[in-house]
N, C-alpha and C. Protein backbone atom coordinates (compact mmCIF):
# COMPACT_ATOMS: atom_id res chain seq x y z
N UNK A 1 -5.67 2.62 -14.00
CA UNK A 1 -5.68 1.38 -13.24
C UNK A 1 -6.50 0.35 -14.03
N UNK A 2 -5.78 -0.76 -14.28
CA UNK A 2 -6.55 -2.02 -15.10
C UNK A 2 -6.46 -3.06 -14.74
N UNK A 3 -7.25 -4.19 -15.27
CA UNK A 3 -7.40 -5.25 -14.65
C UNK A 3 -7.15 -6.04 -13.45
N UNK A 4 -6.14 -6.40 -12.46
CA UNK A 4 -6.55 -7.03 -11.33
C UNK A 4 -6.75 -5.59 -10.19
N UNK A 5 -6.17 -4.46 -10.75
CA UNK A 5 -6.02 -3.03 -9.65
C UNK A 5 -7.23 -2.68 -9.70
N UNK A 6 -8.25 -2.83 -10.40
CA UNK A 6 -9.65 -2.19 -10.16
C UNK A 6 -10.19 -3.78 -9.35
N UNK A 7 -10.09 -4.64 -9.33
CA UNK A 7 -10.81 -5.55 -8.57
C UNK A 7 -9.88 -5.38 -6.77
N UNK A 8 -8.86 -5.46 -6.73
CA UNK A 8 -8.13 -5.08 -5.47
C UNK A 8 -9.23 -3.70 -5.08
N UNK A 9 -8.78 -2.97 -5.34
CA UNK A 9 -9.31 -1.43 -5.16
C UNK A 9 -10.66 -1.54 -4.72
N UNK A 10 -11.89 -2.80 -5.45
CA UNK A 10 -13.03 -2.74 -5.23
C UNK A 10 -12.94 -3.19 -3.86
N UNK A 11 -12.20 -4.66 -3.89
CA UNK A 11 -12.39 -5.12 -2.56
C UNK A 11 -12.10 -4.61 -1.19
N UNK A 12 -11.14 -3.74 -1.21
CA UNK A 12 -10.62 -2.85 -0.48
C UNK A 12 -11.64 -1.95 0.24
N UNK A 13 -12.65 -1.59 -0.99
CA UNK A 13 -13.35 0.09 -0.73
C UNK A 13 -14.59 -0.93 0.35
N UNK A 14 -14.80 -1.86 -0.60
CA UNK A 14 -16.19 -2.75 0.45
C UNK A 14 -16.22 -3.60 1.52
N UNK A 15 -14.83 -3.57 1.70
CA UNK A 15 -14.03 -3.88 3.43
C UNK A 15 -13.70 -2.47 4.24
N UNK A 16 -13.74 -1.68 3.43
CA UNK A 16 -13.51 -0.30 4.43
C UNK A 16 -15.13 0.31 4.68
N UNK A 17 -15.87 -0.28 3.84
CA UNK A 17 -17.46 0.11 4.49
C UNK A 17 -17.81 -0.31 5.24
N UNK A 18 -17.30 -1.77 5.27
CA UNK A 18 -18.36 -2.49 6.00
C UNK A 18 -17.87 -2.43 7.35
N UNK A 19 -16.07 -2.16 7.01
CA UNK A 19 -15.57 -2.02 8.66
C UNK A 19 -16.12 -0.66 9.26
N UNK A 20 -16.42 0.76 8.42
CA UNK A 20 -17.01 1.48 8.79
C UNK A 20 -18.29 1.44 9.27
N UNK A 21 -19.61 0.64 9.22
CA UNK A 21 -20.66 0.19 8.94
C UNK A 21 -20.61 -0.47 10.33
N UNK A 22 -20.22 -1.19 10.50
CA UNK A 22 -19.88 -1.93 11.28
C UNK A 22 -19.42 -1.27 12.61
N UNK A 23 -18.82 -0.19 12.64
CA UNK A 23 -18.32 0.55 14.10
C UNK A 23 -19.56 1.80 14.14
N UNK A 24 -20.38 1.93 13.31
CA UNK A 24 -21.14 3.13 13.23
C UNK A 24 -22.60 2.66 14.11
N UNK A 25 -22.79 0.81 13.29
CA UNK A 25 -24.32 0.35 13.82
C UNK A 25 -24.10 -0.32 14.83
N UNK A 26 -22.21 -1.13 15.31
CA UNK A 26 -22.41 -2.29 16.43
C UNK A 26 -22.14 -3.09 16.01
N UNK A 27 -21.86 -4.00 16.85
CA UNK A 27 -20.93 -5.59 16.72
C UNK A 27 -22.72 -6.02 16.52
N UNK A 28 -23.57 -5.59 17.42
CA UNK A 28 -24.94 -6.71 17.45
C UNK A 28 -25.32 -6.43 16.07
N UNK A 29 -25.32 -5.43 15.30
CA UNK A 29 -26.51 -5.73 14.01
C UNK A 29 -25.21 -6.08 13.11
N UNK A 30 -24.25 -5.58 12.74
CA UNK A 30 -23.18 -5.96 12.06
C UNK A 30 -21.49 -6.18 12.47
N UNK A 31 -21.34 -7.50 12.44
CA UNK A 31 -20.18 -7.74 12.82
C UNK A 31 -18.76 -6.78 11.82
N UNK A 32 -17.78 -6.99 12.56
CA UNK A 32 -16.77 -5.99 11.43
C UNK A 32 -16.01 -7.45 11.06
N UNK A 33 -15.61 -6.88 9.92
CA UNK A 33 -15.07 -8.17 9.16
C UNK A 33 -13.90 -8.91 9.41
N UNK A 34 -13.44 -8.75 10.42
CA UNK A 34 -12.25 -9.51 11.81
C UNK A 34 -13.23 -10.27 11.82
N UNK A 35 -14.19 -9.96 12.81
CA UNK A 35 -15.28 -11.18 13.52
C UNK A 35 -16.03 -11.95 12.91
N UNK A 36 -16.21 -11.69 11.37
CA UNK A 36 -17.12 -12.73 10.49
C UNK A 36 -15.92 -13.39 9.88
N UNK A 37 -14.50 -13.33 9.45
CA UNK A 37 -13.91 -14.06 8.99
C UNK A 37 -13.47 -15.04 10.14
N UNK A 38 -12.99 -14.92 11.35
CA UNK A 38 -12.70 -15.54 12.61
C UNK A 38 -13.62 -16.65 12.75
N UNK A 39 -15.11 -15.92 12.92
CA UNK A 39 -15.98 -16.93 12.26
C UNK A 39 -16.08 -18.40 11.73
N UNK A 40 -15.54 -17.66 10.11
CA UNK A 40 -16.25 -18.62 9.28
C UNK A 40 -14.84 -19.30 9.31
N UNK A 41 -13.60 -19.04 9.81
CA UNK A 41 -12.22 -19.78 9.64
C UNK A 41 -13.05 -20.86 10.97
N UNK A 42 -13.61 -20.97 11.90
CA UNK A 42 -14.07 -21.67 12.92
C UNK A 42 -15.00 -22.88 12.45
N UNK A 43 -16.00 -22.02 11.27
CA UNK A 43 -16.63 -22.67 10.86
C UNK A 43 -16.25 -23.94 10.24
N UNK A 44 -15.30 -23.69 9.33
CA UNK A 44 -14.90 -24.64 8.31
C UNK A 44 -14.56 -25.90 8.72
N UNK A 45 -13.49 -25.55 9.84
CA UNK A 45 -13.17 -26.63 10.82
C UNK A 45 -14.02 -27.67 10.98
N UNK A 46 -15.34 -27.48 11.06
CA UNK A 46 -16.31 -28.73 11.67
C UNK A 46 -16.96 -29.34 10.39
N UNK A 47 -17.51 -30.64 10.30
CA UNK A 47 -17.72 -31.18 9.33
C UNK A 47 -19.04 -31.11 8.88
N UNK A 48 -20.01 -30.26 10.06
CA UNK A 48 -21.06 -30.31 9.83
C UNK A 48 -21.23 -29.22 8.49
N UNK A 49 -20.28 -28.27 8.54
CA UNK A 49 -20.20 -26.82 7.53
C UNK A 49 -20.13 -27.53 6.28
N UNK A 50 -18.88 -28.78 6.13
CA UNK A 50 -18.96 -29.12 5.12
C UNK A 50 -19.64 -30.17 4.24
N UNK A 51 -20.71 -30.83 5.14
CA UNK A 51 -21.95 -31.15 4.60
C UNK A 51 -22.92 -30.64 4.35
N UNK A 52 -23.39 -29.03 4.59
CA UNK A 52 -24.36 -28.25 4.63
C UNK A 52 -23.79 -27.85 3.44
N UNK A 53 -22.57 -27.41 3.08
CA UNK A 53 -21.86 -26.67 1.36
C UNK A 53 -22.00 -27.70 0.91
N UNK A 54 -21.89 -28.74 0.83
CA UNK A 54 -21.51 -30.10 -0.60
C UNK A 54 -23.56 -30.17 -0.71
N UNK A 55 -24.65 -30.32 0.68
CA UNK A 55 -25.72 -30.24 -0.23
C UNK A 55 -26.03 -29.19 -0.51
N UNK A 56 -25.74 -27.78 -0.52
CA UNK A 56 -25.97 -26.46 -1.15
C UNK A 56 -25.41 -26.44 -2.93
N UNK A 57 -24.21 -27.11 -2.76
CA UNK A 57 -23.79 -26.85 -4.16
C UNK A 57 -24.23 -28.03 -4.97
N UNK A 58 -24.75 -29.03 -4.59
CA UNK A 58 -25.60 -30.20 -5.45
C UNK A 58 -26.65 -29.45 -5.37
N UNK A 59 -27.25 -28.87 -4.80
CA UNK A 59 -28.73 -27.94 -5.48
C UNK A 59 -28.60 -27.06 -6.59
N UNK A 60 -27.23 -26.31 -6.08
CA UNK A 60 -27.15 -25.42 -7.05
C UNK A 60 -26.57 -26.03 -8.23
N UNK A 61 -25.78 -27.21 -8.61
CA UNK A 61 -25.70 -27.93 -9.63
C UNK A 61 -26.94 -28.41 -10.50
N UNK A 62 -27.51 -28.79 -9.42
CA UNK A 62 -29.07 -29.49 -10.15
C UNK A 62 -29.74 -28.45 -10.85
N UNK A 63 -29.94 -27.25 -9.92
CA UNK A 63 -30.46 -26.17 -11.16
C UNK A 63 -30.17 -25.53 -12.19
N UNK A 64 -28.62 -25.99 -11.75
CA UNK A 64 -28.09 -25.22 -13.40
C UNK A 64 -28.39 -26.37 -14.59
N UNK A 65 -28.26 -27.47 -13.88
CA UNK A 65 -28.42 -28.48 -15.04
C UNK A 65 -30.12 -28.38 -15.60
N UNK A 66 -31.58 -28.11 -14.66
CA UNK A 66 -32.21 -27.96 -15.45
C UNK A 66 -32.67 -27.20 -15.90
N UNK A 67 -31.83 -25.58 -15.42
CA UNK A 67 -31.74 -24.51 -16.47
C UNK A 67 -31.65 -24.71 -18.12
């Protein structure tokens, strides 16, 4: 298995943990990954999300620049 089948495969194995992880500890300490993508598809929607990312990634621009 090479190149994009080992990155599929990864993503796969660390969505089947976390959905495991997730039914083992509880919706309260860890959501299963239905409910955090539902989420963040909710999130996006509002404009406040996307002023909190545009000044997150001008920080993180700024530091790379005075890296």
């Amino acid at each position: 298995m090479k190149g994009i089948g080992r990155y599929i495969l990864s993503a796969g194995l660390l969505l089947g943990m976390w959905k495991a992880l997730s039914m083992i500890t509880g919706s309260t300490i860890l959501p299963s990954p239905e409910r955090a993508f539902k989420a963040f598809g909710q999130a996006v929607k509002h404009t406040e999300f996307w002023v909190h990312f545009g000044s997150s990634a001008l920080r993180i621009m700024a530091a790379m620049a005075v890296a």
